[in-house]
PDB file of N, CA and C in Angstrom:
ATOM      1  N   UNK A   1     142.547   5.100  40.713  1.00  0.00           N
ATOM      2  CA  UNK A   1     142.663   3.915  41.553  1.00  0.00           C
ATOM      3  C   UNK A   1     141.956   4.149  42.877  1.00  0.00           C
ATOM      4  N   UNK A   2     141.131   2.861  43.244  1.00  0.00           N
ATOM      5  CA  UNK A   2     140.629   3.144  44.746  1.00  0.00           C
ATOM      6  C   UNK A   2     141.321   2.039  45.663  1.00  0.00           C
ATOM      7  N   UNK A   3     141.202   2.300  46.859  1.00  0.00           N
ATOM      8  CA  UNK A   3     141.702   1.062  47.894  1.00  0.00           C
ATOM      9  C   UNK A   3     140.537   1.353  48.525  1.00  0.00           C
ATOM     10  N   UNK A   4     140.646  -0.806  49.030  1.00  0.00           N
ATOM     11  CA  UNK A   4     139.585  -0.881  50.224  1.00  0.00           C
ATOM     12  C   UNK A   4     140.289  -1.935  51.129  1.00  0.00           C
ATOM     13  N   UNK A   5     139.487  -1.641  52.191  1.00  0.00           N
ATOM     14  CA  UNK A   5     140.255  -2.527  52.847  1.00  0.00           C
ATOM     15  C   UNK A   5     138.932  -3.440  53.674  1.00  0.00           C
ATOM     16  N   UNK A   6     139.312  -5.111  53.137  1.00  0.00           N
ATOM     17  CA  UNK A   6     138.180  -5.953  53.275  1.00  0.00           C
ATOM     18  C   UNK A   6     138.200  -6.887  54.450  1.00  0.00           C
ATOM     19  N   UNK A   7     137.783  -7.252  55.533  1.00  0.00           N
ATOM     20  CA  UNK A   7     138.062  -8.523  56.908  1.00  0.00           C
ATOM     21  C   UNK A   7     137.810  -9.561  56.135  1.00  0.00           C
ATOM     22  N   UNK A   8     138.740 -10.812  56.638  1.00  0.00           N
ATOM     23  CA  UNK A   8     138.329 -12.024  55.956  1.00  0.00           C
ATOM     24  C   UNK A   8     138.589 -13.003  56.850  1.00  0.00           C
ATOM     25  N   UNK A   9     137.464 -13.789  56.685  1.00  0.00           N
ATOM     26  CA  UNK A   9     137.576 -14.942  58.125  1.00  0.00           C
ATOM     27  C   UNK A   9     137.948 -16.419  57.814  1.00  0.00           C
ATOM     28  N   UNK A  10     138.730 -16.738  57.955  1.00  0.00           N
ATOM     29  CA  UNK A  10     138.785 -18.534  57.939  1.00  0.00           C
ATOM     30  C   UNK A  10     140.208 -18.643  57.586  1.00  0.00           C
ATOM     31  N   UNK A  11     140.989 -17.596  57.784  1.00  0.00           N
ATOM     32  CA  UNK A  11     142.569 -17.703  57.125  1.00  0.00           C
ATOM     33  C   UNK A  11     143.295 -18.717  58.860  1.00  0.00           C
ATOM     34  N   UNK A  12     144.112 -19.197  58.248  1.00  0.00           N
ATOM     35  CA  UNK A  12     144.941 -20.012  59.314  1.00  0.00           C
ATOM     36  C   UNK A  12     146.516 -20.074  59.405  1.00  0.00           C
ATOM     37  N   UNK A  13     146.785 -19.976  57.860  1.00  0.00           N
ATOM     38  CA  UNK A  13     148.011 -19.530  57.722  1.00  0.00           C
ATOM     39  C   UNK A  13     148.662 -18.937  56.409  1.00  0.00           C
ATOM     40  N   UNK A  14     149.748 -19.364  55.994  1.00  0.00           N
ATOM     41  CA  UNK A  14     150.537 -18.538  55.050  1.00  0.00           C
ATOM     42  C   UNK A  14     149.893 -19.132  53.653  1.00  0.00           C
ATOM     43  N   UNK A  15     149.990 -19.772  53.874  1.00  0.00           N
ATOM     44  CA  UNK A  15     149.181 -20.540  52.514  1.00  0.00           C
ATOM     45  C   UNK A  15     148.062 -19.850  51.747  1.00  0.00           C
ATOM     46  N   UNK A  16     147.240 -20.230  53.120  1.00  0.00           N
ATOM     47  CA  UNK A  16     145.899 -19.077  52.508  1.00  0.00           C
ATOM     48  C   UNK A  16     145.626 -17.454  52.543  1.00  0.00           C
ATOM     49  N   UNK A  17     146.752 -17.191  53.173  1.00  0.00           N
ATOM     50  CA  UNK A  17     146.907 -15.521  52.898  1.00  0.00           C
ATOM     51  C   UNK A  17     147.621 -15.943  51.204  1.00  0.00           C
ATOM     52  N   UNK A  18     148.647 -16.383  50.870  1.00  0.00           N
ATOM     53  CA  UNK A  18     148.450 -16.687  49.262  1.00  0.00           C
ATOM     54  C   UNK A  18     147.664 -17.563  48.568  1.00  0.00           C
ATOM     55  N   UNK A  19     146.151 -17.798  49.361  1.00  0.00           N
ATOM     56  CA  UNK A  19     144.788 -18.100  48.092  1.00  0.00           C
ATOM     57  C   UNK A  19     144.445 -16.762  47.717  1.00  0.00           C
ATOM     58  N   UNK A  20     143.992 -16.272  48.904  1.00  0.00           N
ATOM     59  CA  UNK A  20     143.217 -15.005  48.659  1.00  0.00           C
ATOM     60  C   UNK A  20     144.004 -14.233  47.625  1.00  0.00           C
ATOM     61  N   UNK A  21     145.290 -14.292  48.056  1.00  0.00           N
ATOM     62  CA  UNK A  21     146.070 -12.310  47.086  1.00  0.00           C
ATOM     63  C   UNK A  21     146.216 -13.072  45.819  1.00  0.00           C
ATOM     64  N   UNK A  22     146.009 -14.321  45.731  1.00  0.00           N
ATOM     65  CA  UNK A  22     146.549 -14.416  43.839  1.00  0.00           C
ATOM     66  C   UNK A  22     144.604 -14.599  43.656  1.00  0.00           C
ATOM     67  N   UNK A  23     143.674 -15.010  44.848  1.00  0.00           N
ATOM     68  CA  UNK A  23     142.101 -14.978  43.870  1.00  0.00           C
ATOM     69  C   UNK A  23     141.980 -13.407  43.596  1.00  0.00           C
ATOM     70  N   UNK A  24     142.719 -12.259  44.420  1.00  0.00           N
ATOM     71  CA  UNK A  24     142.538 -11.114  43.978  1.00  0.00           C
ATOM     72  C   UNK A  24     143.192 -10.454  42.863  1.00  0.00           C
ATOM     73  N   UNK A  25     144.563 -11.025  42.930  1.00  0.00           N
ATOM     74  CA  UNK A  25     145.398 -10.451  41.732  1.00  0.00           C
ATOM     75  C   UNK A  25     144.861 -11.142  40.776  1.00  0.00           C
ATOM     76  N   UNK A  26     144.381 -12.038  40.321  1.00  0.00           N
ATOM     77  CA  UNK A  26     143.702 -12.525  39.182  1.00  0.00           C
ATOM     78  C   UNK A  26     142.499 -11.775  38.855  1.00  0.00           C
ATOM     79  N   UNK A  27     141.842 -11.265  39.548  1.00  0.00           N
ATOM     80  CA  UNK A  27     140.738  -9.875  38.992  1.00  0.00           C
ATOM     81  C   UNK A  27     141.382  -9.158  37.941  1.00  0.00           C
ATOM     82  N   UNK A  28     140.739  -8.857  36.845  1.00  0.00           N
ATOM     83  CA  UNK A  28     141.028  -7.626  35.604  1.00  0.00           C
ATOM     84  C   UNK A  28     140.967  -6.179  36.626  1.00  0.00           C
ATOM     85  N   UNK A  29     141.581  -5.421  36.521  1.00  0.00           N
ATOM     86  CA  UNK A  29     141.709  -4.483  37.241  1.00  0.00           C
ATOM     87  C   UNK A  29     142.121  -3.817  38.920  1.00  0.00           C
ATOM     88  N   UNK A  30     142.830  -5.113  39.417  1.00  0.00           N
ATOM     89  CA  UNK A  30     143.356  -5.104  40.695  1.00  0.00           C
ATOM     90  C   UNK A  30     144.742  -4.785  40.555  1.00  0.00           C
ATOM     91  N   UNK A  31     145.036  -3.731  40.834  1.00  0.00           N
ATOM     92  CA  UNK A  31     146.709  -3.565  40.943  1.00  0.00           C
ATOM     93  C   UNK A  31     147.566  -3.570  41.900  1.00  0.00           C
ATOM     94  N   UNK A  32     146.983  -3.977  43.064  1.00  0.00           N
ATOM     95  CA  UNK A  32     147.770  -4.808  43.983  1.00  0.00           C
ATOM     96  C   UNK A  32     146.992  -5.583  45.009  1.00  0.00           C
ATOM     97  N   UNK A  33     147.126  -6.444  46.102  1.00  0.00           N
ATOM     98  CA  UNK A  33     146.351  -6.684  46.871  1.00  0.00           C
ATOM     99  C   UNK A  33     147.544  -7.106  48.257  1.00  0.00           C
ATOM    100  N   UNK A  34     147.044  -6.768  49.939  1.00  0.00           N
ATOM    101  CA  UNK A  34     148.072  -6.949  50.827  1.00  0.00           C
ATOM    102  C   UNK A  34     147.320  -7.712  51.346  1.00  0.00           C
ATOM    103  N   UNK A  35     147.801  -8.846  51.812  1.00  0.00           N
ATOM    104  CA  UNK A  35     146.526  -9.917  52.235  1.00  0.00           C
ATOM    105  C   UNK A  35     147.609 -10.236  54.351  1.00  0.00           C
ATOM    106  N   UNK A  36     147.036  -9.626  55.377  1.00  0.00           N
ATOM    107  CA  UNK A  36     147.187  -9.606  56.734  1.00  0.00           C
ATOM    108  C   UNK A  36     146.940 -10.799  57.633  1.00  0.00           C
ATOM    109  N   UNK A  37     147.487 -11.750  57.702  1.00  0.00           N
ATOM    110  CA  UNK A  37     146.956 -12.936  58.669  1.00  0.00           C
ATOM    111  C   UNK A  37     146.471 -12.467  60.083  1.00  0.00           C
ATOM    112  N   UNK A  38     147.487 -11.697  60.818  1.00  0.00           N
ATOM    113  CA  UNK A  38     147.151 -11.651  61.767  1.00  0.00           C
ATOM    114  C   UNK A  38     146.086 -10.325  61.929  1.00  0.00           C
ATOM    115  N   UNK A  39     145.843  -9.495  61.180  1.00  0.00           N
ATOM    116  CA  UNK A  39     144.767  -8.556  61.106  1.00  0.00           C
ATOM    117  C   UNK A  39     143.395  -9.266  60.528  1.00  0.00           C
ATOM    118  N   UNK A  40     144.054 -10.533  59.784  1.00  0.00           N
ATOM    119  CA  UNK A  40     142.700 -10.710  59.085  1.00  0.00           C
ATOM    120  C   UNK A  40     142.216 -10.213  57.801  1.00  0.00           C
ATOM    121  N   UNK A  41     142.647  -9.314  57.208  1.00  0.00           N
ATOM    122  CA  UNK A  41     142.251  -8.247  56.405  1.00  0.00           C
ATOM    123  C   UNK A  41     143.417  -8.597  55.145  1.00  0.00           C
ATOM    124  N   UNK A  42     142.348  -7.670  54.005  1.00  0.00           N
ATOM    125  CA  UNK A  42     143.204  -7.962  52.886  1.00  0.00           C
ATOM    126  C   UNK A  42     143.201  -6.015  52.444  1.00  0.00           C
ATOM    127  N   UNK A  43     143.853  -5.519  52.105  1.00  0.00           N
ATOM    128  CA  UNK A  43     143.775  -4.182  51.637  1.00  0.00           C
ATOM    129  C   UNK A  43     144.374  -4.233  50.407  1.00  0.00           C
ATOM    130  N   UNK A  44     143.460  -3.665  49.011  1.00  0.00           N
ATOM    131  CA  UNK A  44     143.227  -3.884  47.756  1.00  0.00           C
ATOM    132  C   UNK A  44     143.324  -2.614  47.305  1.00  0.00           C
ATOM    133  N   UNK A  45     144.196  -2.374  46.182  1.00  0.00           N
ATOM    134  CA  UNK A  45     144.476  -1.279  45.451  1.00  0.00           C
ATOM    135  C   UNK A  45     143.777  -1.669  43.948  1.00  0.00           C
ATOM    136  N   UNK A  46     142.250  -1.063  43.172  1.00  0.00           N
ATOM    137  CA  UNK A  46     141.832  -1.525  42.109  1.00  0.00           C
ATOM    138  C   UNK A  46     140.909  -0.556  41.354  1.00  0.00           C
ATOM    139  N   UNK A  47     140.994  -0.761  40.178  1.00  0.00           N
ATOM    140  CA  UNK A  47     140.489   0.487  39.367  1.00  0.00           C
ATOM    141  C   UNK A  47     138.757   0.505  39.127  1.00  0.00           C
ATOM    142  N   UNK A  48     138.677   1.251  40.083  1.00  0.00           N
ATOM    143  CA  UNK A  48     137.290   1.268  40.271  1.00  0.00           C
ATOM    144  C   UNK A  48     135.796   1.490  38.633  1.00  0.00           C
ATOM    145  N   UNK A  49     136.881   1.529  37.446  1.00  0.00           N
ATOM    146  CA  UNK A  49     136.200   1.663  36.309  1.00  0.00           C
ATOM    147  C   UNK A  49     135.932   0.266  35.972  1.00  0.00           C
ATOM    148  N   UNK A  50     137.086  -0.223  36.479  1.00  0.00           N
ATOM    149  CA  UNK A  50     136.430  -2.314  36.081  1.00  0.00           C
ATOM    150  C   UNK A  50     136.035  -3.279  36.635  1.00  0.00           C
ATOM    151  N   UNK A  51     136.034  -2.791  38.232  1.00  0.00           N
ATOM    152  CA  UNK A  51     135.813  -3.624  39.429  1.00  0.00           C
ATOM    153  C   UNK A  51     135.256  -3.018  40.497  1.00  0.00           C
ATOM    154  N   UNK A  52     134.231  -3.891  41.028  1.00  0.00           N
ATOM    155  CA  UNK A  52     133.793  -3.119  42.181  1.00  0.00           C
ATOM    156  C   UNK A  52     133.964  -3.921  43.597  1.00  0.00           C
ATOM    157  N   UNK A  53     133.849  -3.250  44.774  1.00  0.00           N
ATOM    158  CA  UNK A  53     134.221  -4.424  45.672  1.00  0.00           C
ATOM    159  C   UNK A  53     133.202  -5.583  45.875  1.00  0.00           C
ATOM    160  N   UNK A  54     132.199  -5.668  45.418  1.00  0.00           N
ATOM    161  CA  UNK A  54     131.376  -7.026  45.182  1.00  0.00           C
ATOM    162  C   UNK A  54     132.639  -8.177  44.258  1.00  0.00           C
ATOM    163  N   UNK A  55     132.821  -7.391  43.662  1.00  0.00           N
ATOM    164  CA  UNK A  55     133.596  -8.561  42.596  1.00  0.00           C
ATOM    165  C   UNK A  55     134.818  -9.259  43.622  1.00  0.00           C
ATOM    166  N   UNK A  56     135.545  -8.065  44.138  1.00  0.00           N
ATOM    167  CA  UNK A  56     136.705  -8.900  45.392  1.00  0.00           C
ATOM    168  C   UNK A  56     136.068  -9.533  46.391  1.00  0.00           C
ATOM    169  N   UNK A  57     134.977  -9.477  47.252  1.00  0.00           N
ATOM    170  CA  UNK A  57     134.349 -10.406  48.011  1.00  0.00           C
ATOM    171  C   UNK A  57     133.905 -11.611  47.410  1.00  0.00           C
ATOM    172  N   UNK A  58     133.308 -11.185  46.146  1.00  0.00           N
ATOM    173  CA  UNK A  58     132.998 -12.720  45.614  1.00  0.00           C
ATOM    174  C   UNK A  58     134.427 -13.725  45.012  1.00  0.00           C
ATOM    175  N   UNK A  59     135.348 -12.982  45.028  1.00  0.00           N
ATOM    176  CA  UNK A  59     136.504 -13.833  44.437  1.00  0.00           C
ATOM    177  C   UNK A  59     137.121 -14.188  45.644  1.00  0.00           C
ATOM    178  N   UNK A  60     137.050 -13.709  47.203  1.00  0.00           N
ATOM    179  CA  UNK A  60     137.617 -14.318  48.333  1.00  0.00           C
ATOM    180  C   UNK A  60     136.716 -15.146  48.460  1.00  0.00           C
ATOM    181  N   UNK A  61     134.949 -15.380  48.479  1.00  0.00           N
ATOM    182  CA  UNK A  61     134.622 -16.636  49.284  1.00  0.00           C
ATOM    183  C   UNK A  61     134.729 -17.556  47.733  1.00  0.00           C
ATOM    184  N   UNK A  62     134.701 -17.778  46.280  1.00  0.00           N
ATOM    185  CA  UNK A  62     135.141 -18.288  46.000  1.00  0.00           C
ATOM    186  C   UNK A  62     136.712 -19.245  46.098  1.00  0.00           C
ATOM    187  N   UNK A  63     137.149 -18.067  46.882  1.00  0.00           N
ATOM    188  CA  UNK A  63     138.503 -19.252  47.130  1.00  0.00           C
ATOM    189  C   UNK A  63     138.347 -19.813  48.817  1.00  0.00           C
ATOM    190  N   UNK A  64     137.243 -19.236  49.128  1.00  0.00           N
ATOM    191  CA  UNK A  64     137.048 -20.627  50.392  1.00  0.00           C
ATOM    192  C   UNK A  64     136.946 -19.749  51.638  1.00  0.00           C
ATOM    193  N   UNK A  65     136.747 -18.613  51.359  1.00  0.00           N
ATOM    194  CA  UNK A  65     137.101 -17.892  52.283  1.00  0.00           C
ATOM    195  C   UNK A  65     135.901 -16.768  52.554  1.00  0.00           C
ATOM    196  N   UNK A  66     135.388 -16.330  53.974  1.00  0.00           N
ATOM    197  CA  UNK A  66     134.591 -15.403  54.037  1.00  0.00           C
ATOM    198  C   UNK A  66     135.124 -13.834  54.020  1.00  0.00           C
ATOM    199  N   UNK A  67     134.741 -12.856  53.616  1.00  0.00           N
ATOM    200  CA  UNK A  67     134.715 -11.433  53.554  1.00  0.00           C
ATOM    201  C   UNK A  67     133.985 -10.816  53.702  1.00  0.00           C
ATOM    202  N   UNK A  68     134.050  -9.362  54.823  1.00  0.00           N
ATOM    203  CA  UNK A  68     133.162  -9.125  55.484  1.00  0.00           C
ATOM    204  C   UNK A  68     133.428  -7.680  55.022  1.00  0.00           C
TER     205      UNK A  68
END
């Protein structure tokens, strides 16, 4: 398992800290994700044999959201 820990910009509130952690927990190979409003940040626990962090950035701005 690897963790990363990703900035994400456009969050406002509780809501969309739960877009992001279920667009991440819906990845094949994410086994957890902590999604931070007031840090901004999402820190991702995922098995680096099936996912890479391209795949979690592209599944945060798919849900509307930038990742940096």
């Amino acid at each position: 398992m690897q963790k990363t820990k990703l900035k994400v910009s456009g969050m406002s509130c509780q809501h969309c800290v739960k877009t992001v952690k279920d667009a991440l927990t819906a990845l094949e190979g994410v086994q957890s994700a902590k999604v931070n409003l007031r840090k901004g940040e999402a820190v991702v626990r995922f098995n680096e044999l099936s996912i890479t962090p391209t795949h979690l950035k592209n599944a945060i701005t798919e849900a509307g959201f930038e990742a940096v």
